[in-house]
Protein backbone atom coordinates (compact mmCIF):
# COMPACT_ATOMS: atom_id res chain seq x y z
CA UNK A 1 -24.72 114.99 109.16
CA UNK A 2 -35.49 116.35 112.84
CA UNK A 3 -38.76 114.80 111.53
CA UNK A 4 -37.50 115.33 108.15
CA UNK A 5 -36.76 112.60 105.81
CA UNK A 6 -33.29 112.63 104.06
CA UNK A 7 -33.26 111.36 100.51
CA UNK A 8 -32.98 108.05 100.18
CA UNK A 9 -28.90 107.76 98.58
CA UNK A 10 -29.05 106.88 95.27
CA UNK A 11 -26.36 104.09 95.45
CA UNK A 12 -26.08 101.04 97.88
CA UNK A 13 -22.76 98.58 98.80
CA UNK A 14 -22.24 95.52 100.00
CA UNK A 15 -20.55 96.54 103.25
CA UNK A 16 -19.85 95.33 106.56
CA UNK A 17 -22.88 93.56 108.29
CA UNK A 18 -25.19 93.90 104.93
CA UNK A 19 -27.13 90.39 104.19
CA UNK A 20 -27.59 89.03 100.64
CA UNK A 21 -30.63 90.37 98.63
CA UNK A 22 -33.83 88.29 99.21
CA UNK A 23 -37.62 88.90 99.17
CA UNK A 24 -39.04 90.54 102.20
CA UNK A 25 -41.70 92.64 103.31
CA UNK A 26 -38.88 95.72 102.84
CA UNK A 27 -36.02 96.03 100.36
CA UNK A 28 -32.76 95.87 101.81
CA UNK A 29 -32.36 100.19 100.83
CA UNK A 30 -35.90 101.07 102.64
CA UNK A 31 -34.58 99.09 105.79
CA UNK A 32 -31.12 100.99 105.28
CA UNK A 33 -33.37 104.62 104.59
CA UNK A 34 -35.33 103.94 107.91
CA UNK A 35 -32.25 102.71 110.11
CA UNK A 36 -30.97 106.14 108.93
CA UNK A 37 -33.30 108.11 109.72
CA UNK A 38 -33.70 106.49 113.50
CA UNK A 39 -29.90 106.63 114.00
CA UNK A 40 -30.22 110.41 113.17
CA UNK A 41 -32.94 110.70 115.46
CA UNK A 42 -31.96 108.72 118.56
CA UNK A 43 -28.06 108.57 118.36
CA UNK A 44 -26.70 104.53 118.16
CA UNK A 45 -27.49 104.04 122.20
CA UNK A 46 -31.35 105.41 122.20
CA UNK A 47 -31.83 103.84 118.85
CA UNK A 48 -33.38 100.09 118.39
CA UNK A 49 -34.60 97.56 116.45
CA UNK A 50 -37.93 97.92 117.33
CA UNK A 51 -37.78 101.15 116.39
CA UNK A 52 -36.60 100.63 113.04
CA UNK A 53 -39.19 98.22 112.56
CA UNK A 54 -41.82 100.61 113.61
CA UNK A 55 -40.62 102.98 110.95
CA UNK A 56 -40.72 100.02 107.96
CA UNK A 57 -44.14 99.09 109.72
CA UNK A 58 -43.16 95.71 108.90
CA UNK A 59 -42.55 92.21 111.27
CA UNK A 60 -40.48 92.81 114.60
CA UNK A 61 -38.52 89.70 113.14
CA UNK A 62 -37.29 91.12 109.65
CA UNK A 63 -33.79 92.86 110.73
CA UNK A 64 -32.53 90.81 112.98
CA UNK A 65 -33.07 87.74 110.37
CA UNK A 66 -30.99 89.97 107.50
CA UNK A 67 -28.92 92.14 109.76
CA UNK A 68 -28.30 90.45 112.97
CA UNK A 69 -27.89 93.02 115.25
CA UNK A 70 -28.25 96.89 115.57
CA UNK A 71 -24.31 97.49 115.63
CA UNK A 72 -23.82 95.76 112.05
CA UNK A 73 -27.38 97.42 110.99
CA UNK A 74 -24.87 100.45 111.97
CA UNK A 75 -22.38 99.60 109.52
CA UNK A 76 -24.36 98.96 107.07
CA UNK A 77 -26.01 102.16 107.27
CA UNK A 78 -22.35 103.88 107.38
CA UNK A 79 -21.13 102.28 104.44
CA UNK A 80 -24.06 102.68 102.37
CA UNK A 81 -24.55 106.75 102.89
CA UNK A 82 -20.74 107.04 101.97
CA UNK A 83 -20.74 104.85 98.72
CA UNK A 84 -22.58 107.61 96.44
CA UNK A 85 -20.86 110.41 97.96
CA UNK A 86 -17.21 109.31 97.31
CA UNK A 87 -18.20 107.86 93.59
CA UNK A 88 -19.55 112.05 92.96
CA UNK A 89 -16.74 113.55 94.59
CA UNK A 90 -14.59 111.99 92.58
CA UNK A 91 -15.96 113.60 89.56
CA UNK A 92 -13.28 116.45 88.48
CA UNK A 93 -14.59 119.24 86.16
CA UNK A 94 -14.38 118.95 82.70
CA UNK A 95 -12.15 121.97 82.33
CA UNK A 96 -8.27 121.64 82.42
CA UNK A 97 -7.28 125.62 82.90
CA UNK A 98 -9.12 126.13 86.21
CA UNK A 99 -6.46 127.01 89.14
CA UNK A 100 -6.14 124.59 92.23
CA UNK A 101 -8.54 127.16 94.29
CA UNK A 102 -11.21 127.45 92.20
CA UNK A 103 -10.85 123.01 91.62
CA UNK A 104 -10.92 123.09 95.67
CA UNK A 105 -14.10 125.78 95.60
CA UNK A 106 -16.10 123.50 92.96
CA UNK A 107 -15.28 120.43 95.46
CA UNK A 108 -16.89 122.29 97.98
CA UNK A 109 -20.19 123.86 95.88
CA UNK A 110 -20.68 119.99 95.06
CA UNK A 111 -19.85 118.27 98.59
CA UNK A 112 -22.37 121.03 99.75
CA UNK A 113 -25.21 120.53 97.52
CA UNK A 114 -24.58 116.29 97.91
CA UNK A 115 -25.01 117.07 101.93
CA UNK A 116 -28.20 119.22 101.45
CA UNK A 117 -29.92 115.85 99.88
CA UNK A 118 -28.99 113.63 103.09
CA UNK A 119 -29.61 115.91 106.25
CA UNK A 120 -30.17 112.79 108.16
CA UNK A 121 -26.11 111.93 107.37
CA UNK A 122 -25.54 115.18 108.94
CA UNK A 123 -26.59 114.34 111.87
CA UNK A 124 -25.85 111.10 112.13
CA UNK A 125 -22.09 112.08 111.92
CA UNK A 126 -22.41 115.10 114.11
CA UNK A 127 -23.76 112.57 117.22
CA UNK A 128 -21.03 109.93 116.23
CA UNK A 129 -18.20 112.44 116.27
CA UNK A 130 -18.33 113.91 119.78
CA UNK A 131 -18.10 110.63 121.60
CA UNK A 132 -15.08 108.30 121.01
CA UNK A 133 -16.08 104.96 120.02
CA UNK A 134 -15.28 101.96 117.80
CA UNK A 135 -17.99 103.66 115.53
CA UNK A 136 -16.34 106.65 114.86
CA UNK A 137 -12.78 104.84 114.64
CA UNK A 138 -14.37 102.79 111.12
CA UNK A 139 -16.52 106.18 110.40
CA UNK A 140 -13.00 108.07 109.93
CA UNK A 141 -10.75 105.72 108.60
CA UNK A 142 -12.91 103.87 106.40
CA UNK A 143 -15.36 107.09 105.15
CA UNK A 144 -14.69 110.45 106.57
CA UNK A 145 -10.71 110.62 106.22
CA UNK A 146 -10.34 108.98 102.58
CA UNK A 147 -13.35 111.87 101.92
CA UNK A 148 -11.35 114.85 103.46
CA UNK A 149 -8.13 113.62 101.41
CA UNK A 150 -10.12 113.83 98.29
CA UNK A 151 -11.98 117.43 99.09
CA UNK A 152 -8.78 118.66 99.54
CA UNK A 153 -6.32 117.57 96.81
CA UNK A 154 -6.37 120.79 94.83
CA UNK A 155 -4.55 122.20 98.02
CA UNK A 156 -1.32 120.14 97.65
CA UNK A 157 0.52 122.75 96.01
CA UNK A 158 -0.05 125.07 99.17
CA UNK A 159 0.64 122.08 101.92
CA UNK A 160 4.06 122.05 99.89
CA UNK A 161 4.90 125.72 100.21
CA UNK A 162 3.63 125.70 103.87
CA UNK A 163 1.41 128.11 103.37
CA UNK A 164 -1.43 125.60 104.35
CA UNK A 165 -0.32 123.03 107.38
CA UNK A 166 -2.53 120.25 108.31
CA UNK A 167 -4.23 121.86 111.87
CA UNK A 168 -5.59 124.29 108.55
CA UNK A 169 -7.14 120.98 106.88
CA UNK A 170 -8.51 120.10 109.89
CA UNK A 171 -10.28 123.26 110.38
CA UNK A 172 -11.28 123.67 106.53
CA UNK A 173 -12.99 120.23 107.32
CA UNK A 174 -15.32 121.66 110.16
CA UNK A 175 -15.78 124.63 108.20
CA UNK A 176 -16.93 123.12 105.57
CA UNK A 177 -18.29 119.46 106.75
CA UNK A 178 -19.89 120.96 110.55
CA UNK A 179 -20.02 124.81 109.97
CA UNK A 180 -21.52 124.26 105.82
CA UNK A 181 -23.99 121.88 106.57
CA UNK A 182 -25.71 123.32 109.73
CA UNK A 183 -28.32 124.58 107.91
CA UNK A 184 -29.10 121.26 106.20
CA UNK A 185 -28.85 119.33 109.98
CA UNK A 186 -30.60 122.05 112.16
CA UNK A 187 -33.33 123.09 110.07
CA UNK A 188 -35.85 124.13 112.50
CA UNK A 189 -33.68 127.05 113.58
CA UNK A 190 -32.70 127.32 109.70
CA UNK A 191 -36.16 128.22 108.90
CA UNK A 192 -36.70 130.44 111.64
CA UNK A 193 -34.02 132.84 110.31
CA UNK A 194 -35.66 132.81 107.01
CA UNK A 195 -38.34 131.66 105.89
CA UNK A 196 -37.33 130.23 102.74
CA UNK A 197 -36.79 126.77 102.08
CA UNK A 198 -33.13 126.01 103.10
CA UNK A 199 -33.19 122.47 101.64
CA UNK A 200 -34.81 123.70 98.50
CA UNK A 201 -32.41 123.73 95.25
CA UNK A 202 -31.69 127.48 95.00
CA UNK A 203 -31.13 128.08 98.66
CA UNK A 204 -29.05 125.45 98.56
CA UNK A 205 -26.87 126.63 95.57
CA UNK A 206 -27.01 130.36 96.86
CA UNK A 207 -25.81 129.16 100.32
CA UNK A 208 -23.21 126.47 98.84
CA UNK A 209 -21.83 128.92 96.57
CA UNK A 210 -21.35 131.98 99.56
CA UNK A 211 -18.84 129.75 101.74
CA UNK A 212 -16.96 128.27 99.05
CA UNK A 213 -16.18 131.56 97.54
CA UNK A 214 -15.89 132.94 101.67
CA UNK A 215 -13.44 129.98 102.73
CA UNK A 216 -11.50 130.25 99.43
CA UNK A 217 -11.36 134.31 100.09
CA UNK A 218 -9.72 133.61 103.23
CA UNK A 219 -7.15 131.02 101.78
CA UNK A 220 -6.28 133.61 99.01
CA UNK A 221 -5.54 136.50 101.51
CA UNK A 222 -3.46 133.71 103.22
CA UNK A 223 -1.55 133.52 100.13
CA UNK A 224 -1.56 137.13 99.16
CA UNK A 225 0.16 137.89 103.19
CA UNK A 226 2.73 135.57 102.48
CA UNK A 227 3.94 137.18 98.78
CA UNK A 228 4.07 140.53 101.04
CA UNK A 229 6.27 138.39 103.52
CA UNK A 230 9.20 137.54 100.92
């Protein structure tokens, strides 16, 4: 959630550890871009200042005067890759007659094609999320778990007939979060399966397209097994 260089997120937040705007050498988003992109890189214990500096090419002085420190460069970082993502998930469709599946199969075309755009997040999350720490504690309750909530609201109705549980939310949310966006995170064994582009915008909607409608195939023969059932 690896030379390649994620997107830089079109929105920004004043979150934990981030300094007030002033003038310097970098703008507060390029410092936030390149921390990224080291912290993808390195993981949070190989990464440093030093090297973030190296990236911005700028004085070895500049983020410890606005951040402080690497941990709340961290969480600065964390809260400002999440504040775009939430404000587009949020978006509904238009249309009022579509069923809760094919809401919850839309939610997953657009998480999908959001993740493509920030690789580097990929990966980020996928180091932070094998190893228990204080960092993944704020990553899930302040990001990842209000996130999954919102992904899968169409899916009430099916929680309440128990034809859903929660152990299958959890593993919708690798399936879609891990499994989805491996192509976007591992992209030099991506590109040796094919050689097209797998960041590039049709791949991306081709590939974003075949597991929604594959994960929402399997939920609907889920359904259909329990009508035979009664």
């Amino acid at each position: 959630m690896d030379a390649v260089v994620a997107p830089e997120p079109r929105g920004s937040r004043k979150g934990r550890g981030r300094p007030p705007a002033g003038e310097t050498p970098a703008s507060v988003d390029e410092i936030l871009a390149a921390a990224l992109r080291v912290f993808a890189r390195d993981g949070f214990a190989g990464a440093s200042v030093a090297a973030v500096n190296r990236e911005l090419g700028v004085s070895h002085n500049l983020i410890h005067q606005r951040f402080g420190s690497k941990e709340a460069l961290w969480y600065a970082v964390a809260d400002w890759i999440f504040d775009n993502a939430v404000t587009l998930l949020k978006i509904r469709p238009g249309r009022t007659d579509l069923s809760p599946l094919e809401e919850f199969r839309l939610g997953i075309v657009r998480f999908l094609e959001l993740q493509a755009e920030y690789p580097d997040v990929v990966r980020l999350i996928s180091m932070e999320a094998a190893i228990e720490s204080p960092r993944l504690t704020y990553l899930y309750d302040r990001h990842i778990q209000p996130m999954s909530v919102l992904l899968a609201e169409p899916l009430k109705p099916l929680l309440q007939r128990r034809i859903l549980t929660r152990d299958d939310l959890r593993s919708l949310h690798f399936l879609i979060a891990h499994g989805g966006t491996a192509a976007f995170a591992a992209l030099p064994l991506a590109t040796r399966m094919s050689p097209s582009d797998p960041l590039g915008k049709s791949a991306v909607r081709r590939h974003a397209r075949l597991v929604a409608d594959t994960i929402v195939a399997g939920i609907e023969a889920r359904v259909a097994e329990r009508a035979e059932d009664r």
